[in-house]
N, C-alpha and C. Protein backbone atom coordinates (compact mmCIF):
# COMPACT_ATOMS: atom_id res chain seq x y z
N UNK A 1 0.84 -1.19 0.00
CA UNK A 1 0.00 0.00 0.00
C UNK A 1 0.88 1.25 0.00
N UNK A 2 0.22 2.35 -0.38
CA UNK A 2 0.69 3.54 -0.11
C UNK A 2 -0.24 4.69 0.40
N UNK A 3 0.95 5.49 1.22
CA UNK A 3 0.37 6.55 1.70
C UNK A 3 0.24 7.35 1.84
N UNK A 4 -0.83 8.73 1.17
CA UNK A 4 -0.62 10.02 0.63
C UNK A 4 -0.69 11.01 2.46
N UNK A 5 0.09 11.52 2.38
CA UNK A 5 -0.41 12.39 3.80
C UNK A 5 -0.64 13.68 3.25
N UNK A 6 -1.58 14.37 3.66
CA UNK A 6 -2.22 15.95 2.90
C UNK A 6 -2.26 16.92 4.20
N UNK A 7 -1.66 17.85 4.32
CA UNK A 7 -1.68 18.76 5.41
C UNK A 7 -2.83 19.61 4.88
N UNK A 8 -4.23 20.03 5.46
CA UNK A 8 -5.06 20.93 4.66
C UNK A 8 -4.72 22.27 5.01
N UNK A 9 -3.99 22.52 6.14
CA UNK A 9 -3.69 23.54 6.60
C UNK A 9 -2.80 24.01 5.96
N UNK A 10 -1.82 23.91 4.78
CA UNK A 10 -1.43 24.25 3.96
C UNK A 10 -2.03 24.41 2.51
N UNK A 11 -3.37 23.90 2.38
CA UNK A 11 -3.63 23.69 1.18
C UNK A 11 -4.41 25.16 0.85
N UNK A 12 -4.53 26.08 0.24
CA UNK A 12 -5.66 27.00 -0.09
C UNK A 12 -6.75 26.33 -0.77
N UNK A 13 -6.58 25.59 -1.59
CA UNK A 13 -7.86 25.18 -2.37
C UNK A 13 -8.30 23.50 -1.72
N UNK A 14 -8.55 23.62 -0.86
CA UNK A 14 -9.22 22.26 -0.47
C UNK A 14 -10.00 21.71 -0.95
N UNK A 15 -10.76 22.25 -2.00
CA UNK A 15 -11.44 21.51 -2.32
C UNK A 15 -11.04 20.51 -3.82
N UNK A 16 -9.82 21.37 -4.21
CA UNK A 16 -9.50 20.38 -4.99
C UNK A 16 -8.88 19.12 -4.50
N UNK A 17 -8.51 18.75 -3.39
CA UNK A 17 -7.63 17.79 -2.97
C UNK A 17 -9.44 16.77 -2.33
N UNK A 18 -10.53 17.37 -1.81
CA UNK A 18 -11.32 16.31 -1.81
C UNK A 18 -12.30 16.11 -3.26
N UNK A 19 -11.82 17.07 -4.28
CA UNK A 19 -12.32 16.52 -5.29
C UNK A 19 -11.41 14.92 -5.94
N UNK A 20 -9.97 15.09 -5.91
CA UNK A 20 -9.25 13.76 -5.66
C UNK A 20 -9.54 12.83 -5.01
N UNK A 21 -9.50 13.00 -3.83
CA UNK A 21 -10.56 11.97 -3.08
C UNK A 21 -11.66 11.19 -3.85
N UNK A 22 -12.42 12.33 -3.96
CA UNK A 22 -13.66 11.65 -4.98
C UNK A 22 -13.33 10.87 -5.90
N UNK A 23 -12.56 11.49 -7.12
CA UNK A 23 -11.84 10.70 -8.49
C UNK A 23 -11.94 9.43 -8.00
N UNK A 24 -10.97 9.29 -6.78
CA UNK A 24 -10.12 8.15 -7.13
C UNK A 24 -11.39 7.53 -6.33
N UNK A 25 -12.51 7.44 -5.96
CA UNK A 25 -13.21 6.91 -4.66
C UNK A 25 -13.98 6.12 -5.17
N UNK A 26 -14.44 6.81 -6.60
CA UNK A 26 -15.36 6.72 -7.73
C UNK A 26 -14.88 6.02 -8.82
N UNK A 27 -13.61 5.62 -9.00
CA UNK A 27 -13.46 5.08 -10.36
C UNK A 27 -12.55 4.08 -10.09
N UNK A 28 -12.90 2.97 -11.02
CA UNK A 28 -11.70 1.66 -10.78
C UNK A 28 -11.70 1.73 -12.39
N UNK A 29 -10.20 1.66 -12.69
CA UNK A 29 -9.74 0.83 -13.67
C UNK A 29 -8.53 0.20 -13.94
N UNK A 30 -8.34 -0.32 -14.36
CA UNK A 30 -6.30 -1.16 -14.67
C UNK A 30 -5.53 0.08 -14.40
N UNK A 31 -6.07 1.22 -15.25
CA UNK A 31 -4.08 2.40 -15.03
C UNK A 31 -4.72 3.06 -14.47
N UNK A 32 -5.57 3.30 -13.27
CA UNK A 32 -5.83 4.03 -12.14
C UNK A 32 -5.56 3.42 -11.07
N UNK A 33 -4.81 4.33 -9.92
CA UNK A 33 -4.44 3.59 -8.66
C UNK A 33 -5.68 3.23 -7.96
N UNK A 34 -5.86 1.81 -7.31
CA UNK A 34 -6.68 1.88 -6.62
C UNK A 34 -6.86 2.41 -5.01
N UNK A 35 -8.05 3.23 -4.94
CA UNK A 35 -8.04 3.99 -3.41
C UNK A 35 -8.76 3.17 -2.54
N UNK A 36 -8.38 3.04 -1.34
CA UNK A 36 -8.51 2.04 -0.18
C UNK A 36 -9.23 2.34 0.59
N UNK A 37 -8.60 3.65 1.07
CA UNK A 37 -9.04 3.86 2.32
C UNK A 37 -9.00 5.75 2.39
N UNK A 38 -9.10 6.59 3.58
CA UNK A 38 -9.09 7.65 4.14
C UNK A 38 -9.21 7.96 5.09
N UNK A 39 -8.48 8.71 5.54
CA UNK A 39 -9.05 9.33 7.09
C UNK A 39 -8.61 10.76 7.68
N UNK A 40 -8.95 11.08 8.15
CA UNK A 40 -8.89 12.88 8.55
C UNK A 40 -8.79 12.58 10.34
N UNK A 41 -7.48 13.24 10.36
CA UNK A 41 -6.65 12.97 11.81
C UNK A 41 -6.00 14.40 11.69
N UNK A 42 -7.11 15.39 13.00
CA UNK A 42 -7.13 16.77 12.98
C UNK A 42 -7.10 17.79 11.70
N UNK A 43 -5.97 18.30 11.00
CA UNK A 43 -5.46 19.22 9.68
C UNK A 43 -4.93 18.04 8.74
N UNK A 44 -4.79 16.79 9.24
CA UNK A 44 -4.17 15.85 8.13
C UNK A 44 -4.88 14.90 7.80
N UNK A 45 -4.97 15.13 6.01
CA UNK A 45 -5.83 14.08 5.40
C UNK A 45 -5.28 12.54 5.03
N UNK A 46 -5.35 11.43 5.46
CA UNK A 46 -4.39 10.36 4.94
C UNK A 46 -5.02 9.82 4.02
N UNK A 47 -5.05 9.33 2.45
CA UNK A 47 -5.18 8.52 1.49
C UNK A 47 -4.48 7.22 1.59
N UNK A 48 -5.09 6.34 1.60
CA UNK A 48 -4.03 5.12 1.23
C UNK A 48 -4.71 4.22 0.12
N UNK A 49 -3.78 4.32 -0.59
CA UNK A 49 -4.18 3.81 -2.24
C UNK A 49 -3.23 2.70 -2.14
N UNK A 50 -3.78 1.61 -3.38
CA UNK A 50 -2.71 0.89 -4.02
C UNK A 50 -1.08 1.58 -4.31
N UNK A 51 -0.07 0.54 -4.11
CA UNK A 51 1.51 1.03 -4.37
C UNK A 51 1.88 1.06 -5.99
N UNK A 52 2.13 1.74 -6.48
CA UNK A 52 2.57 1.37 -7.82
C UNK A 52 4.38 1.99 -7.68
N UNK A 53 4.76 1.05 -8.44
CA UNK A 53 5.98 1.15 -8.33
C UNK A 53 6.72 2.23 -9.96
N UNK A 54 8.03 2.76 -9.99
CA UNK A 54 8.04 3.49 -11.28
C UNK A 54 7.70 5.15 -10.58
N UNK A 55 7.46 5.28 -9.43
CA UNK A 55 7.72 6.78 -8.80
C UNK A 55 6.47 7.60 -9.18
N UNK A 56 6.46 9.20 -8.92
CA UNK A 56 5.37 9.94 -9.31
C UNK A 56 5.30 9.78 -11.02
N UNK A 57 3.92 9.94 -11.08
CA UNK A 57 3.43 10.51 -12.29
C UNK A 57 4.60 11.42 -13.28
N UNK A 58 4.52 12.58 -12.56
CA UNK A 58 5.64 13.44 -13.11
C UNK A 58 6.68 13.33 -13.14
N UNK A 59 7.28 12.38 -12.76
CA UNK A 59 8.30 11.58 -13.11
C UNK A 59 8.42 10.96 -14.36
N UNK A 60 7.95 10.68 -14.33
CA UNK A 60 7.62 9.47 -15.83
C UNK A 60 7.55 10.32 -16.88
N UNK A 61 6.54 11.73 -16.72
CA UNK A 61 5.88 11.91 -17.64
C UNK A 61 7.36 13.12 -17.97
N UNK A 62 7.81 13.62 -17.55
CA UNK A 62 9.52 14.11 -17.83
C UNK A 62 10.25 13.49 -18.19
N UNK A 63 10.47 11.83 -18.39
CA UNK A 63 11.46 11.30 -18.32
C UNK A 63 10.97 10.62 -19.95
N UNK A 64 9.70 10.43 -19.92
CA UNK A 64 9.78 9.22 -21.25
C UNK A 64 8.98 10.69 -22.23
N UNK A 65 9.68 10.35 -23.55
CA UNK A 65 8.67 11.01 -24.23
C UNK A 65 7.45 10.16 -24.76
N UNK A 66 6.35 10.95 -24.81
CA UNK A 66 5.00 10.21 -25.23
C UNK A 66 4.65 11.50 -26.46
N UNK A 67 4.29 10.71 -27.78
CA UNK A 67 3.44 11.54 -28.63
C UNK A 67 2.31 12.13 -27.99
N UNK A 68 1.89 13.53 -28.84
CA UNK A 68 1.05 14.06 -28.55
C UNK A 68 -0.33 12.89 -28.44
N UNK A 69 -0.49 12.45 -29.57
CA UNK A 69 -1.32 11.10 -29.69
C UNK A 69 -1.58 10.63 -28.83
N UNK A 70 -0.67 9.72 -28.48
CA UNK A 70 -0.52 8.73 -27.28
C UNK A 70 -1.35 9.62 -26.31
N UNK A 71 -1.09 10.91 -25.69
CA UNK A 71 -1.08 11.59 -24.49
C UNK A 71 -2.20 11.56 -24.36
N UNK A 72 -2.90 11.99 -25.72
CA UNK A 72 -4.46 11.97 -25.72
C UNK A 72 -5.23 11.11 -25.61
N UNK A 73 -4.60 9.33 -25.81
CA UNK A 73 -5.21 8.73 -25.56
C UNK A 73 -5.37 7.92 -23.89
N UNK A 74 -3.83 8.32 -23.77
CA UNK A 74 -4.05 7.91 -22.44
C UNK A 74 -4.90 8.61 -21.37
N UNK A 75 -5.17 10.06 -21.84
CA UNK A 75 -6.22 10.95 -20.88
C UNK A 75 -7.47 10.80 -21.63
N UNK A 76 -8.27 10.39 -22.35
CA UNK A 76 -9.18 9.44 -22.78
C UNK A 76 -9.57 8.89 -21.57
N UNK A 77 -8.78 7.65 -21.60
CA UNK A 77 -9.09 6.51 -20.60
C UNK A 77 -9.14 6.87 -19.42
């Protein structure tokens, strides 16, 4: 498993971080992480999703090039 820790007390836009919540709460598929669990312990939000291995997102997405194509199809899905 993994585990997102979210300080809200840093966040200005909170509501985008429980719109994430939602995303992931709401949707299962193969290249979406799956979300487990949550919990709110005082200012800190914990997520714990499936582990995927291969690091952040933005990692990847700096490191490999993907056609414009591709990009579009993978945000499609």
């Amino acid at each position: 498993v993994a585990i997102k820790q979210v300080s809200l007390q840093k966040q200005p836009q909170k509501e985008l971080i429980i719109n994430e919540l939602l995303v992931l709460r709401q949707n299962k598929h193969p290249n979406i992480v799956d979300y487990l669990d949550s919990y709110l312990v005082g200012n800190k939000l914990w997520i714990i999703m499936e582990y995927m291995d291969g690091g952040p997102l933005s990692s990847v997405i700096r490191e490999v090039h993907i056609a414009e194509g591709e990009m579009a199809a993978i945000c499609r899905e």
